[in-house]
Protein backbone atom coordinates (compact mmCIF):
# COMPACT_ATOMS: atom_id res chain seq x y z
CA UNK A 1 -12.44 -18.84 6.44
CA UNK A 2 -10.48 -20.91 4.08
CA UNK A 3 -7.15 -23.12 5.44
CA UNK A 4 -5.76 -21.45 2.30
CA UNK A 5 -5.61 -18.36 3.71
CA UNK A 6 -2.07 -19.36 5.34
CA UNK A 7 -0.13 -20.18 2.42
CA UNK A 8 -1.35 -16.71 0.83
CA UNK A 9 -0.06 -15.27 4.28
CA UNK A 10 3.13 -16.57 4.07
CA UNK A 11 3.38 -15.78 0.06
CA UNK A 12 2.49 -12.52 0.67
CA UNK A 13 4.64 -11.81 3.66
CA UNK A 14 8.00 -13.46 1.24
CA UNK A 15 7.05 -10.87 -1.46
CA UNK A 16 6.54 -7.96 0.47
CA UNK A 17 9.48 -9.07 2.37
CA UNK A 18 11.85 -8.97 -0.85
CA UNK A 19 9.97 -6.01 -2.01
CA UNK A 20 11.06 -3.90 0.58
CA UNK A 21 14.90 -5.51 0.75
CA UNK A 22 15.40 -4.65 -3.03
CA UNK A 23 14.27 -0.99 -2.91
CA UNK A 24 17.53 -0.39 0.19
CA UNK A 25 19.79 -2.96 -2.01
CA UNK A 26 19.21 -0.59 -4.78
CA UNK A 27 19.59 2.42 -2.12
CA UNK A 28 22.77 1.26 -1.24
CA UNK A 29 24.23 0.89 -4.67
CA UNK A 30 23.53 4.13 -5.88
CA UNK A 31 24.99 5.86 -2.48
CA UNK A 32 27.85 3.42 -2.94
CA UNK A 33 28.00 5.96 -6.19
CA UNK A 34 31.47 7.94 -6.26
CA UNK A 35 28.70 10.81 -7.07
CA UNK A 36 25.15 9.98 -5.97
CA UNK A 37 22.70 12.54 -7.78
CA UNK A 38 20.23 13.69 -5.23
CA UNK A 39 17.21 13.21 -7.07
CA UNK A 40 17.93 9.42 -7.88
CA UNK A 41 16.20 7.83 -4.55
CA UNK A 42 13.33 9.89 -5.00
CA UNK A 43 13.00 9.11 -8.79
CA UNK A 44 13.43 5.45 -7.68
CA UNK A 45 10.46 5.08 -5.91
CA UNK A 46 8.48 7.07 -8.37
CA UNK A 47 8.90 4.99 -11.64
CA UNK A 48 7.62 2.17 -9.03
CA UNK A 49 4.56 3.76 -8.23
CA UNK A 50 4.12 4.68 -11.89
CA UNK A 51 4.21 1.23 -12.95
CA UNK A 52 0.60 1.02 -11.07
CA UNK A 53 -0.79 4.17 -12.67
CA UNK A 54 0.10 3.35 -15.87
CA UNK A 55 -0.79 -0.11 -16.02
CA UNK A 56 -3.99 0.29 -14.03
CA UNK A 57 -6.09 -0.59 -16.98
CA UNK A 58 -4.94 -3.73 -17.84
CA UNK A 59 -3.59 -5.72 -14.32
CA UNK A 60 -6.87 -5.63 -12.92
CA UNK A 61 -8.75 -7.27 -15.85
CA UNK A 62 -5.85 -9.75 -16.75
CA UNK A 63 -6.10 -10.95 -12.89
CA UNK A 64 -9.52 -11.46 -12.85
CA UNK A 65 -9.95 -13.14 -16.46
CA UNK A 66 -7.34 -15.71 -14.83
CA UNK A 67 -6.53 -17.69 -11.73
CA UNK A 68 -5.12 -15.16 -9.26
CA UNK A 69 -3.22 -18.21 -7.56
CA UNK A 70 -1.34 -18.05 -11.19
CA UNK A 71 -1.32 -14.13 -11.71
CA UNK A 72 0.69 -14.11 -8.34
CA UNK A 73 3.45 -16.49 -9.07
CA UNK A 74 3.15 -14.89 -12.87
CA UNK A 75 4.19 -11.22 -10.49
CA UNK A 76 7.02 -12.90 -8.64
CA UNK A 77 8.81 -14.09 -11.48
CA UNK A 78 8.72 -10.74 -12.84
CA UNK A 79 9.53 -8.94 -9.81
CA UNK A 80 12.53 -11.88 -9.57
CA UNK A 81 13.47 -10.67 -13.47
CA UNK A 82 13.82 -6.91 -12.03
CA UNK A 83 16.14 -8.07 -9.30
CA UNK A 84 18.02 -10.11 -11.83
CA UNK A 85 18.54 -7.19 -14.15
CA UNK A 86 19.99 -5.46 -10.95
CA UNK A 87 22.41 -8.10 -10.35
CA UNK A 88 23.91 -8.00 -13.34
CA UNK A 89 24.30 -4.09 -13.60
CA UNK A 90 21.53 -2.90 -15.64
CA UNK A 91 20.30 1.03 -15.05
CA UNK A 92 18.90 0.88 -11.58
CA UNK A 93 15.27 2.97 -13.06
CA UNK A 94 14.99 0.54 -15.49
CA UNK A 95 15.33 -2.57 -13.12
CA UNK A 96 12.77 -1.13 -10.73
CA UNK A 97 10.59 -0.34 -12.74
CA UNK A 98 10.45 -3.94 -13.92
CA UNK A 99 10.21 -4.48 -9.94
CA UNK A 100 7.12 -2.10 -9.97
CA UNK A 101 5.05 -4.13 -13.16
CA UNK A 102 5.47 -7.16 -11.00
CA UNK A 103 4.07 -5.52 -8.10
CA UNK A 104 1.19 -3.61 -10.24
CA UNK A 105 0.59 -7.24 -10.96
CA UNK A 106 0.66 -8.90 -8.04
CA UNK A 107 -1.49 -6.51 -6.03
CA UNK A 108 -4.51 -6.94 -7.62
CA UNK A 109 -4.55 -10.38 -7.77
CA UNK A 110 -3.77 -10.71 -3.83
CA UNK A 111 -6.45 -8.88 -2.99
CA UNK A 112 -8.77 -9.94 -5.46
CA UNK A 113 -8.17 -13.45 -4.22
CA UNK A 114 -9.25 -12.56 -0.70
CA UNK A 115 -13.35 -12.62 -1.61
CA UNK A 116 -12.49 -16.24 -3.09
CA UNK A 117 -10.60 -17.59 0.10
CA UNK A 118 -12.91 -15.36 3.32
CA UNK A 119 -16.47 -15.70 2.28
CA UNK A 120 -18.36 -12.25 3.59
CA UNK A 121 -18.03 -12.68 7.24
CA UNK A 122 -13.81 -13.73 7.00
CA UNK A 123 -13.27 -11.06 4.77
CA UNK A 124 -12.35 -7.95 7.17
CA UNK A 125 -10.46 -10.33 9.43
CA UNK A 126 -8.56 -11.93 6.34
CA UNK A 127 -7.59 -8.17 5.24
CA UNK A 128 -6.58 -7.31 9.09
CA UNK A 129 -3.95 -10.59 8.69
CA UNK A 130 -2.97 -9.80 5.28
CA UNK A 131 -2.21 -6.10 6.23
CA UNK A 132 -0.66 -7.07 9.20
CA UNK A 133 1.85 -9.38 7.59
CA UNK A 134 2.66 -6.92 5.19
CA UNK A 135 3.70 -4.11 7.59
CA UNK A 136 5.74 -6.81 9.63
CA UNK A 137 7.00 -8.02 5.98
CA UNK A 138 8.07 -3.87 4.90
CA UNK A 139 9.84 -3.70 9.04
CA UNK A 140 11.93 -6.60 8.52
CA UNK A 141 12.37 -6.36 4.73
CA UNK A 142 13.67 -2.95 5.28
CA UNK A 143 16.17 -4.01 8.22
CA UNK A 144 17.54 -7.39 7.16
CA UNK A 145 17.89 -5.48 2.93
CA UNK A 146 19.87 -2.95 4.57
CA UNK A 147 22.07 -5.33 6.37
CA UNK A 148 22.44 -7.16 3.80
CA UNK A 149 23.56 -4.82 1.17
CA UNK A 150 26.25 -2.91 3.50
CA UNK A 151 27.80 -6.42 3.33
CA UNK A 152 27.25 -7.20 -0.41
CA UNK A 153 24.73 -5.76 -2.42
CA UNK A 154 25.57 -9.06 -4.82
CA UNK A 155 24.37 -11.33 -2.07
CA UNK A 156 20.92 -9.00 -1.34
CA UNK A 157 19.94 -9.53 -4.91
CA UNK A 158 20.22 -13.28 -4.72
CA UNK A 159 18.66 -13.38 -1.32
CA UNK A 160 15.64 -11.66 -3.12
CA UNK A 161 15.31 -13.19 -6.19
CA UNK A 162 15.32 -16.63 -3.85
CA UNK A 163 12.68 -14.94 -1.86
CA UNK A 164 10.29 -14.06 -5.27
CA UNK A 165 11.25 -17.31 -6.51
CA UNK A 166 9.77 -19.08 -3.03
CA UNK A 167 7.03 -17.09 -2.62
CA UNK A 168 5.73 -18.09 -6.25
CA UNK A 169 6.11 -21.57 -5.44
CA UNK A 170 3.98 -21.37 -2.05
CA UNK A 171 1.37 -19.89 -3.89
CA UNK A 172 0.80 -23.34 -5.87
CA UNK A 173 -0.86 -24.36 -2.70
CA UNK A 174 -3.50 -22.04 -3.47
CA UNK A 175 -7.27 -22.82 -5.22
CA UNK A 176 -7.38 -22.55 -8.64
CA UNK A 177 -10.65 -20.00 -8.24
CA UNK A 178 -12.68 -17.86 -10.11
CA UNK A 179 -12.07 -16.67 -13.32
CA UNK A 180 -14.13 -13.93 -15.61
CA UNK A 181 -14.00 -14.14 -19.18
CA UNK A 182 -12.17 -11.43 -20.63
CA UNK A 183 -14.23 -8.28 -21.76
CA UNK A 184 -13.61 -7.04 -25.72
CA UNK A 185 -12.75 -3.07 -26.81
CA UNK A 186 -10.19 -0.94 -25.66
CA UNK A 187 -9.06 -1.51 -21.95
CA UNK A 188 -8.53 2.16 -21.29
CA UNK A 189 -12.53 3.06 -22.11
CA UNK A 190 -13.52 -0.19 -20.12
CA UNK A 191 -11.29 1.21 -17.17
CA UNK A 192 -12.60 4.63 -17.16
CA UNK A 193 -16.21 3.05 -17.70
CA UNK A 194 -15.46 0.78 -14.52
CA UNK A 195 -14.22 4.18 -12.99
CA UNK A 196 -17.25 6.37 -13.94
CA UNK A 197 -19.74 3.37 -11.92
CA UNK A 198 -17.54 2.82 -9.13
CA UNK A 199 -17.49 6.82 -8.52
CA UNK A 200 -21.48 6.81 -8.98
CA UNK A 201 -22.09 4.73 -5.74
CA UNK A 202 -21.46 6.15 -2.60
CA UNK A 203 -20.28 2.52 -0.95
CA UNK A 204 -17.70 2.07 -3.75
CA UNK A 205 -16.82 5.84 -3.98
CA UNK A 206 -16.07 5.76 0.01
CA UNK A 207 -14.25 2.90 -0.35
CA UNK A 208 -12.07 3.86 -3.56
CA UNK A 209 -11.46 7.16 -2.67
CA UNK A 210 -10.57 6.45 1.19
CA UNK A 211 -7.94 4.19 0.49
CA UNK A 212 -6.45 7.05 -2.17
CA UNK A 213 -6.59 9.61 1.30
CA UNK A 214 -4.78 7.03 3.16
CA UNK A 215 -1.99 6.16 1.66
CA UNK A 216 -1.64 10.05 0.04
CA UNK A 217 -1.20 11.14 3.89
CA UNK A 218 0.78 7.89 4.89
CA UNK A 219 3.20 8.85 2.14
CA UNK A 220 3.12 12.70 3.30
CA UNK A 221 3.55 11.93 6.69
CA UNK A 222 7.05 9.49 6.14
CA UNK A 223 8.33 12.53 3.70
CA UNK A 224 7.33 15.26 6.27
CA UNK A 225 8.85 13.47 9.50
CA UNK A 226 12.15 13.61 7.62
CA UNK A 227 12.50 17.49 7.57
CA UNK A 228 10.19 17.65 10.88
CA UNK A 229 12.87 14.90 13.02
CA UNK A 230 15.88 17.07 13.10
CA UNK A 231 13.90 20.57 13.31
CA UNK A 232 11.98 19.61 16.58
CA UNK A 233 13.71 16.43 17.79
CA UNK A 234 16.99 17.09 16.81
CA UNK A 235 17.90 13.51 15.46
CA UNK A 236 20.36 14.19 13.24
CA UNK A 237 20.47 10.22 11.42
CA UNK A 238 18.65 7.86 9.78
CA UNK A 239 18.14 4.95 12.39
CA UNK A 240 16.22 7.62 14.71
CA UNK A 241 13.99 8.95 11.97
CA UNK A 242 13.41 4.74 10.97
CA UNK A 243 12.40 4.04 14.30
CA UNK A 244 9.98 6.91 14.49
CA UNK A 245 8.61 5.42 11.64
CA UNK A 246 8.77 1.98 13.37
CA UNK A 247 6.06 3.03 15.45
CA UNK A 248 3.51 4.04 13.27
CA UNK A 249 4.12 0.66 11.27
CA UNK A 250 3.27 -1.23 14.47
CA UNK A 251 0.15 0.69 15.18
CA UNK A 252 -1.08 0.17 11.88
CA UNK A 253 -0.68 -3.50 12.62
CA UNK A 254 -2.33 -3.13 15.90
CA UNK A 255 -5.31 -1.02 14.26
CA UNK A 256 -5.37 -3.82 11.83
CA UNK A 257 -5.64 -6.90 14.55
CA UNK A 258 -8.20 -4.92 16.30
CA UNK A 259 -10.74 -3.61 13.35
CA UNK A 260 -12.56 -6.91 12.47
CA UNK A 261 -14.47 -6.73 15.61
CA UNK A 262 -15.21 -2.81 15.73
CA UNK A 263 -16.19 -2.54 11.80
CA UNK A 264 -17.75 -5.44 10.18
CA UNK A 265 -18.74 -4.58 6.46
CA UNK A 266 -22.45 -3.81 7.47
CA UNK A 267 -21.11 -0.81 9.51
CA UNK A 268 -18.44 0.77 6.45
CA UNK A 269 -19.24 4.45 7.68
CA UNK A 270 -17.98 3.44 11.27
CA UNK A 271 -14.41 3.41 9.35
CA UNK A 272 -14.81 7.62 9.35
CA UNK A 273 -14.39 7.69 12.89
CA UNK A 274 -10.41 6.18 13.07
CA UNK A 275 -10.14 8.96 9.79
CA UNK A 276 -11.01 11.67 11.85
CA UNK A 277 -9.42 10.24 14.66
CA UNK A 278 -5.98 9.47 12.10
CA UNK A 279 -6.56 13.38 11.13
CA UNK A 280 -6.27 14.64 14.28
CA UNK A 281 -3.02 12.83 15.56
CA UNK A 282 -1.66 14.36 12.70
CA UNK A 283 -2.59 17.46 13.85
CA UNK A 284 -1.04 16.75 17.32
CA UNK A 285 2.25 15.74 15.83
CA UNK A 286 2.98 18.97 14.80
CA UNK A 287 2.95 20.04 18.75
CA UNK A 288 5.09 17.23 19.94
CA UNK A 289 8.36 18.44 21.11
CA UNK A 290 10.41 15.52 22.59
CA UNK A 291 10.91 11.81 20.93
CA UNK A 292 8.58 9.86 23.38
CA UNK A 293 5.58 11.94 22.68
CA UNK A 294 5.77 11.81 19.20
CA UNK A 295 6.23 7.70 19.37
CA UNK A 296 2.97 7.55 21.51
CA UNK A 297 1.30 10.07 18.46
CA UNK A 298 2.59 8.30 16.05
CA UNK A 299 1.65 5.14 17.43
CA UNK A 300 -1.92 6.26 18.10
CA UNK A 301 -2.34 7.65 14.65
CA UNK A 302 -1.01 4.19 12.88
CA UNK A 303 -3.61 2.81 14.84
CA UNK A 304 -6.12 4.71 13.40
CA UNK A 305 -5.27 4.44 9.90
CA UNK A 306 -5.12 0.87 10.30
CA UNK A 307 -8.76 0.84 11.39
CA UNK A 308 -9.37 2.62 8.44
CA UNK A 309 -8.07 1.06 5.57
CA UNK A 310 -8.85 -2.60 6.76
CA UNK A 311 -12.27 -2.23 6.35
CA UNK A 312 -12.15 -0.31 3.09
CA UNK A 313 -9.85 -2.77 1.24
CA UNK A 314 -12.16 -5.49 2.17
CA UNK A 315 -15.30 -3.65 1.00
CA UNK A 316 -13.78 -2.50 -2.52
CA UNK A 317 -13.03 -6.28 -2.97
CA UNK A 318 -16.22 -7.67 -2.48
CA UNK A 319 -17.89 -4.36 -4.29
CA UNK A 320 -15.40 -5.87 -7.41
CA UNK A 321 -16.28 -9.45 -6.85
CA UNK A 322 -19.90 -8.80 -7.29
CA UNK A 323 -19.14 -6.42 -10.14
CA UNK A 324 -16.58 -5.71 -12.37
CA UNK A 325 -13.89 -8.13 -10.40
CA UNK A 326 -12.06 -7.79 -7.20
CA UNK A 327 -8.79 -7.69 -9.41
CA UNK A 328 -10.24 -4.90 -11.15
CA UNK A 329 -11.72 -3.31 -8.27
CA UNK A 330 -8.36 -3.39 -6.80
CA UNK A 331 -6.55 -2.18 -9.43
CA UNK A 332 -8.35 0.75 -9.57
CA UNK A 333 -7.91 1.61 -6.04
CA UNK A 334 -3.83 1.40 -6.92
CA UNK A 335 -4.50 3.73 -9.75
CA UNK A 336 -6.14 6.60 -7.30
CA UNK A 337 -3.89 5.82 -4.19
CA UNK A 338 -0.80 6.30 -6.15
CA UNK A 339 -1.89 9.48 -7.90
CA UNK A 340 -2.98 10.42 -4.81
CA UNK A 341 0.46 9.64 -3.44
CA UNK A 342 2.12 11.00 -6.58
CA UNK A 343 0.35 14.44 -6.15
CA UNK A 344 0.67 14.51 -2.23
CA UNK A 345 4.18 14.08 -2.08
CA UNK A 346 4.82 16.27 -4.80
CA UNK A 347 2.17 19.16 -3.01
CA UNK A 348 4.60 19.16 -0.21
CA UNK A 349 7.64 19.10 -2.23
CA UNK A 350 6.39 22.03 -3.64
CA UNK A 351 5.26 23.57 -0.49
CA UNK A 352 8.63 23.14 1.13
CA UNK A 353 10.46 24.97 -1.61
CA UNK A 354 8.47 27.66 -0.89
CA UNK A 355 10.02 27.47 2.50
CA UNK A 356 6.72 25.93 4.10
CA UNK A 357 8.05 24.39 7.83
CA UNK A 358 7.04 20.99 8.29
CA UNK A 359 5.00 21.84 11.41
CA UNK A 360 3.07 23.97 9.43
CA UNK A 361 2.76 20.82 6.93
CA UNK A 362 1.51 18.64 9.44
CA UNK A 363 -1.25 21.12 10.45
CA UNK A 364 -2.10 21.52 6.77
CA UNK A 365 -2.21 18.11 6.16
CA UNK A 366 -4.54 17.37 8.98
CA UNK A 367 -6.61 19.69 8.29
CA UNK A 368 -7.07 18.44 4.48
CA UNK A 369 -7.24 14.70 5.31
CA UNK A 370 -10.36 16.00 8.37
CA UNK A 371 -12.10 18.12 5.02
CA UNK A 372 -11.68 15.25 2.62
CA UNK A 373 -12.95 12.62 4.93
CA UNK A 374 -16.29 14.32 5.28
CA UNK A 375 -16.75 15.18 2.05
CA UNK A 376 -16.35 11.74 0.75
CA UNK A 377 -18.61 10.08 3.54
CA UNK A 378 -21.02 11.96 3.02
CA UNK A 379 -23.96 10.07 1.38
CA UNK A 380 -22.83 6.71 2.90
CA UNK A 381 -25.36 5.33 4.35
CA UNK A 382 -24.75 4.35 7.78
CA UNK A 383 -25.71 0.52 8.03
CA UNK A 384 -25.10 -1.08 4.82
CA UNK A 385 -27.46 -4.57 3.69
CA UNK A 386 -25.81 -8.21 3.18
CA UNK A 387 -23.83 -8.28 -0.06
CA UNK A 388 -26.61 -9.44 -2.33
CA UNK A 389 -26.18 -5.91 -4.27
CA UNK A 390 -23.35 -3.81 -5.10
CA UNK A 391 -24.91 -0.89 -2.38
C-alpha cells in the first residue's frame, strides 16, 4: 500500500474534523436565537444531504475526469467558503448548503482515490483506516465544535475554515493519478445509464445498495435513540444521549480495524453476516432497559455495521475504477445512501406522529434492515474472482 496513504489520512481526518465542528457551530447559533424555530436543526442537516442527491450526477464524473488529489483541495476551499459565509452572518441554510457541495465534492474523490493509492489487496485495509479516522474525526469534531462555539461561535468558524484551509494543503502531498476523459451528452442520462448497469450486476448492486441500508438505519437509529433515551433510560440531556451514541461510533471503528482480515474482496457475501448480525442488535436494543446494556448493544451493533460497510465501500470503488470511475461509482452510492437516509428518517418521522413508540421502531427497523439484507444478497455469488472483470 502506498506511503501516500498517510497524508490522505490525515487530510481526511482535518475535513471530517471541521465538518462535524461547523454543523454544532451552526447549532449553537441558531439556539443562541431569541426564538429558535424547531424545525431549523433538522432542516439544517437536510439541505446538506441534499447537496449529494442533487449533485450526484455531476461530482462523480468531474472527480474522475480530474486529479482527485486536486478535486479534494478544490472541496475544502468550498467547504472553507460555506464557513466563511457563516462568519460573516449569511442565512445559516444557505451557508450549509455551500458546506454540503463541498462535501458532495469531496467524497467522491476520497474514495475514488483509494483504488489509485491500495492496489487490490490494500484496498479493504485502506477503507478500514479511512473509516476509522473519520468516526474518530466526527467524535472529536463534534466535542471540541461544541466547546468551541459555547465560547465564541466567531472563533469556531475561524478554527474551521483554518482546518479546510490545512487539510487542502496536505493533500498536495498526494499523486497526481488517474484521470478519465470526460464523457459528452447530458450528465443526468449518463448517470442514470451508469445507474441502470451498476443495478444489473449483482456484485455492484450488493455493494451500492448495502451501503444505502447502512447508513438509512445508522441515521434511523441516532434519530430513534433520541425519543427511545428518556422513555426507557430516563436520561433526560444531551451529553447522556451523545455518549450512547459514543459507543456505537467506537464499535464501528473497531468493526472497521478488524474487517480486513475476516472479508477480503474475494469473499463480498461474507459482509451479510455482520448485516444480519447489525439487524439483530437492533432488535435487542429495543429490550434493553438500563444504560450499560444498551452501551454493550450498541457497541456490538457498531461493530457490525462497521464490518459491513468496509468491505462494501472498497468493492464499489474498485467495481468504478474498472468501469465507469471510482469517483463515479462513489457518487452514486451518496446518491442512494442519502435518499435512503432522506426517506428513512422521514418513515420514522412519520411513524412517530402517528404515535409509533420508539421500541416498537427499533423492532420495525430490525426487522426491515434483516428483509432487505437478504433480498439484496441474494444472487451474489459467494466467492468472487480477482478483479480482472467488473463481476
Amino acid at each position: 500500500m502506498s506511503k501516500h496513504i498517510y497524508p490522505l489520512l490525515i487530510a481526511q481526518f482535518l475535513s471530517a474534523f471541521a465538518d462535524n465542528a461547523i454543523l454544532f457551530t451552526v447549532i449553537a447559533m441558531v439556539m443562541q436565537d431569541a426564538h429558535p424555530v424547531s424545525w431549523y436543526v433538522p432542516a439544517l442537516q437536510s439541505v446538506f444531504l441534499v447537496a449529494f442527491v442533487v449533485l450526484a450526477p455531476w461530482v462523480g464524473g468531474f472527480a474522475d475526469s480530474h486529479a482527485k488529489s486536486r478535486v479534494l483541495i478544490v472541496a475544502n476551499l468550498i467547504k472553507a467558503c460555506g464557513a466563511g459565509l457563516l462568519l460573516f452572518k449569511v442565512e445559516p441554510l444557505l451557508a450549509y448548503c455551500v458546506v454540503g457541495v463541498g462535501a458532495a465534492l469531496y467524497s467522491p474523490a476520497k474514495y475514488g482515490i483509494l483504488p489509485e493509492l491500495a492496489g487490490h489487496d490494500g484496498l479493504v485495509k485502506a477503507n478500514s483506516w479511512i473509516e476509522g479516522s473519520t468516526i474518530l474525526a466526527i467524535l472529536t469534531g463534534m466535542v471540541v465544535g461544541a466547546k468551541l462555539a459555547d465560547h465564541s461561535t466567531t472563533w469556531a468558524l475561524l478554527v474551521t475554515i483554518l482546518l479546510f484551509l490545512i487539510s487542502a494543503a496536505t493533500t498536495l502531498f498526494l499523486p497526481i493519478g488517474l484521470r478519465k476523459a470526460p464523457p459528452s451528452g447530458s450528465k443526468i442520462r449518463l448517470f442514470y445509464l451508469e445507474v441502470k448497469t451498476f443495478l444489473a450486476m449483482p456484485r455492484s448492486r450488493f455493494a451500492v445498495l448495502g451501503a444505502s441500508l447502512f447508513w438509512a438505519a445508522a441515521a434511523s437509529v441516532r434519530v430513534i435513540i433520541i425519543a427511545w433515551a428518556p422513555l426507557v433510560l430516563m436520561t433526560h440531556n444531551a451529553s447522556d444521549i451523545a455518549n450512547l451514541t459514543l459507543f456505537l461510533a467506537i464499535g464501528i471503528i473497531a468493526g472497521s480495524v478488524l474487517v480486513p482480515r475476516l472479508i477480503p474482496l474475494e469473499h463480498l457475501r461474507r459482509a451479510r453476516i455482520p448485516a444480519y448480525l447489525m439487524s439483530i442488535f437492533i432488535i435487542a436494543l429495543s429490550f434493553t432497559e438500563a444504560v450499560w446494556p444498551a452501551r454493550f448493544v450498541l457497541f456490538l451493533m457498531g461493530m457490525a455495521g462497521g464490518m459491513f460497510i468496509v468491505p462494501i465501500n472498497a468493492a464499489l470503488q474498485e467495481i468504478g475504477q474498472q468501469s465507469i470511475g471510482s469517483g463515479g461509482a462513489v457518487a452514486m452510492q451518496n446518491f442512494f445512501q442519502n435518499v435512503a437516509m432522506l426517506l428513512s428518517v422521514g418513515g420514522y418521522t412519520l411513524a412517530a406522529a402517528e404515535q409509533v413508540t420508539p421500541i416498537t421502531a427499533l423492532i420495525g427497523l430490525g426487522l426491515l434492515l434483516l428483509a432487505a439484507t437478504f433480498l439484496v444478497v441474494w444472487h451474489l455469488p459467494e466467492v468472487e474472482q480477482a478483479p480482472s472483470s467488473l463481476e
